[in-house]
Each structure stands twice: as C-alpha cells, then as structure tokens.
C-alpha atoms as a PDB file:
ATOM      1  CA  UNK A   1    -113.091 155.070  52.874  1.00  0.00           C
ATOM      2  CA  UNK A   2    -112.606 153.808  56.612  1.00  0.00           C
ATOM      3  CA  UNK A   3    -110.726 155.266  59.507  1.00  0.00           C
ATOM      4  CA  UNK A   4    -107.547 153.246  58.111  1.00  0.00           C
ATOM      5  CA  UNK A   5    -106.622 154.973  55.253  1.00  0.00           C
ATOM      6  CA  UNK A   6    -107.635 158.339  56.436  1.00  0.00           C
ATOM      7  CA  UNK A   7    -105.424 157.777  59.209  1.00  0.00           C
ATOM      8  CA  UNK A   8    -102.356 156.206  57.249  1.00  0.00           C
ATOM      9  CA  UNK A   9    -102.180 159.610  55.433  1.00  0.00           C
ATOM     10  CA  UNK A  10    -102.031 161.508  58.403  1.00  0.00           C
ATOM     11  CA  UNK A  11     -98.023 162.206  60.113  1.00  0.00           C
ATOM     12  CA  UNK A  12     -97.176 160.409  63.165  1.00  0.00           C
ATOM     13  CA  UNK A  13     -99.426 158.561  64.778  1.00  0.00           C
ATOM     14  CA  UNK A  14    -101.892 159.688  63.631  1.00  0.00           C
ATOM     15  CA  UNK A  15    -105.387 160.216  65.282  1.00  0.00           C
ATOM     16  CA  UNK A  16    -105.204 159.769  69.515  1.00  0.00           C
ATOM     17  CA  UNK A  17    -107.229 162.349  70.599  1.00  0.00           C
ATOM     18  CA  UNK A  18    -110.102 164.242  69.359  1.00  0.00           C
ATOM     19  CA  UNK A  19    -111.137 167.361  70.908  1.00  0.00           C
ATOM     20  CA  UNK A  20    -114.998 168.795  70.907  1.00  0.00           C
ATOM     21  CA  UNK A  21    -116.740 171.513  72.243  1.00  0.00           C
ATOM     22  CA  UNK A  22    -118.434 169.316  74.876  1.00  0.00           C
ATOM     23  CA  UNK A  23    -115.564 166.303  75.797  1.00  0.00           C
ATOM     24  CA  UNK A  24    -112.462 164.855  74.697  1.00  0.00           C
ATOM     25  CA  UNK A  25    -112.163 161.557  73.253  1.00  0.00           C
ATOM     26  CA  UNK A  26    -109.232 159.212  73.302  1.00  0.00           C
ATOM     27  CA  UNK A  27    -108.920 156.368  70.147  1.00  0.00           C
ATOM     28  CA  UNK A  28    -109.016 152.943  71.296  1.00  0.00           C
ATOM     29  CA  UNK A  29    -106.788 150.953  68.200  1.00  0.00           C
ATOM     30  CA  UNK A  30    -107.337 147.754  69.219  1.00  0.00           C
ATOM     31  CA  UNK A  31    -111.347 148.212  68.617  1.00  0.00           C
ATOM     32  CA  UNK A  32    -110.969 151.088  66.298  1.00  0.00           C
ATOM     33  CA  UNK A  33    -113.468 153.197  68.395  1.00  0.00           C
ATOM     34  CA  UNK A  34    -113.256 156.742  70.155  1.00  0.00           C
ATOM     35  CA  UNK A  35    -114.690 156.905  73.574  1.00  0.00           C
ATOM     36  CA  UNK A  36    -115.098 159.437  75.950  1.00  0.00           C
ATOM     37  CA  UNK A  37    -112.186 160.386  78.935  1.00  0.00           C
ATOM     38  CA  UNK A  38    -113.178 164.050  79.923  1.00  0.00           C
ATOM     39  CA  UNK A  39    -116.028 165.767  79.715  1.00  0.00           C
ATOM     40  CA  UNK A  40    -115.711 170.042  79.705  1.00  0.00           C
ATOM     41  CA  UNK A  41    -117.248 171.648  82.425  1.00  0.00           C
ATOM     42  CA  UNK A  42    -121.059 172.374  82.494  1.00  0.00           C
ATOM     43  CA  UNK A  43    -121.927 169.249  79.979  1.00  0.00           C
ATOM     44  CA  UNK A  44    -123.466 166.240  81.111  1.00  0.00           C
ATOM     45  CA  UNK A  45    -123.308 162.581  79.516  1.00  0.00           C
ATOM     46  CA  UNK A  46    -126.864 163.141  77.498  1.00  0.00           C
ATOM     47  CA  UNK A  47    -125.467 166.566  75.888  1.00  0.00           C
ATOM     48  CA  UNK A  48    -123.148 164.474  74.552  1.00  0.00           C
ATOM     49  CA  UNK A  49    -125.031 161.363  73.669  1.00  0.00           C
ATOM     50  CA  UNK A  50    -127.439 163.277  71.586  1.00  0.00           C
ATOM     51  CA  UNK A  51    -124.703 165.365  69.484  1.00  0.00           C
ATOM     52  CA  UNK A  52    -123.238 162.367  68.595  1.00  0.00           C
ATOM     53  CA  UNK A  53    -123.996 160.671  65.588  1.00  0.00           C
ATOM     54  CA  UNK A  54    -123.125 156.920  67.179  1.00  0.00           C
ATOM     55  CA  UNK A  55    -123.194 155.217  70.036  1.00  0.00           C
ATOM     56  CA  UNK A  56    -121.229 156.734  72.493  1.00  0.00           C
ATOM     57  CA  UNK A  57    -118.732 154.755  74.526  1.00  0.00           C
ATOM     58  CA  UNK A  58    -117.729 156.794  78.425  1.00  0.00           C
ATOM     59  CA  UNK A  59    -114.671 155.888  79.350  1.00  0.00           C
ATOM     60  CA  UNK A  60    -114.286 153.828  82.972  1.00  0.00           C
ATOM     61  CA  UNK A  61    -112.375 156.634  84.092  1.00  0.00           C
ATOM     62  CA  UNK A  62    -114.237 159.702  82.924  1.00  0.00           C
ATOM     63  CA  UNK A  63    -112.899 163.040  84.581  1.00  0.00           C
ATOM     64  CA  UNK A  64    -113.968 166.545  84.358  1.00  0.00           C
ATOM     65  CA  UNK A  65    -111.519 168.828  81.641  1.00  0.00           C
ATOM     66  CA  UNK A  66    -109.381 171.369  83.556  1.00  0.00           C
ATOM     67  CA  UNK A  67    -109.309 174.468  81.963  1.00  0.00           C
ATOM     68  CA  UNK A  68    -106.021 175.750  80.017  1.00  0.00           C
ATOM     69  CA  UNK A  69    -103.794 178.208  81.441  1.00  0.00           C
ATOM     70  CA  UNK A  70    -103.253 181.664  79.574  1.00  0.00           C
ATOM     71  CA  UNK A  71    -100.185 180.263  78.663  1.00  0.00           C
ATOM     72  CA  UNK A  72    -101.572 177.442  76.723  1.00  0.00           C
ATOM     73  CA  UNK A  73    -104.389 179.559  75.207  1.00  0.00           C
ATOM     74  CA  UNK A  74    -101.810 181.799  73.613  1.00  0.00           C
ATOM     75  CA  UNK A  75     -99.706 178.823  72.541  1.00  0.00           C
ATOM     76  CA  UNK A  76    -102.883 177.767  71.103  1.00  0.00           C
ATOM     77  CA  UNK A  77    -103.686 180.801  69.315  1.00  0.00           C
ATOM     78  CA  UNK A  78    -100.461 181.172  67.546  1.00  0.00           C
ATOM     79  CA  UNK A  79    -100.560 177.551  65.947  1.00  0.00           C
ATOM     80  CA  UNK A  80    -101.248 177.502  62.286  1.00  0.00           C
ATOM     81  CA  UNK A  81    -102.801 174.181  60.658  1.00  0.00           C
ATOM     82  CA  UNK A  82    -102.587 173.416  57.039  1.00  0.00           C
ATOM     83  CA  UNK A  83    -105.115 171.441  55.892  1.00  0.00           C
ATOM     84  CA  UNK A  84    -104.377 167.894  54.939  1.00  0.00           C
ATOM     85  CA  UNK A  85    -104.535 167.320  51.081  1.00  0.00           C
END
C-alpha cells in the first residue's frame, strides 16, 4: 500500500501539502517525496530531522512560516473534516 493508491482515493489532487507542528512540507510528484519549504517559528532543521521517521529533504528555498491572522484561525476552527473511508 504505497503513496499511489492512498492518494488516488483522495478528491482533487490529492496530497500537496502536509502541515506539522514543526514545518510544512510541499510533495514533489515527479520523485514522489515530501520535502521541507517552511519551517514554524522557534524550530530548527535538527528538531525536525529527528521527529522524522526518514530522511529529510530542506527545500532550496526554505522560509520561516508566518503566523495566521485571527481571521484564518477562525476560518480554521469552523472547518469540519470527515474522515476518509
């Protein structure tokens, strides 16, 4: 059970972001890899490296996350997610 057929189930595009508590990754579909393109303020490369469970890939471009804006936070906290079957 690979990252394709997961994925095919999903709407959409499916998977193109994946956001942690310590970084956002991006998907890269021509290698089939996530890799790194912001890290949240406060967390450093090695926080990340050693909650990950592979080898992690930083980004060339690797910026620093802004914070949201009360307005997305409450967008955010009225969203309702169904789980997918």
């Amino acid at each position: 059970f690979g990252y394709n057929s997961w994925n095919s189930a999903l709407p959409g595009k499916g998977v193109t972001a994946v956001f942690t508590d310590l970084c956002i990754l991006g998907f890269d579909e021509k290698h089939q890899e996530l890799f790194v393109t912001q890290i949240h303020p406060n967390v450093e490369r090695e926080q990340i490296i050693a909650a990950t469970g592979w080898p992690v890939i930083f980004s060339e471009t690797v910026s620093e996350t802004q914070m949201p804006s009360v307005e997305e936070i409450e967008v955010l906290r009225g969203l309702h997610f169904s789980p997918i079957p």
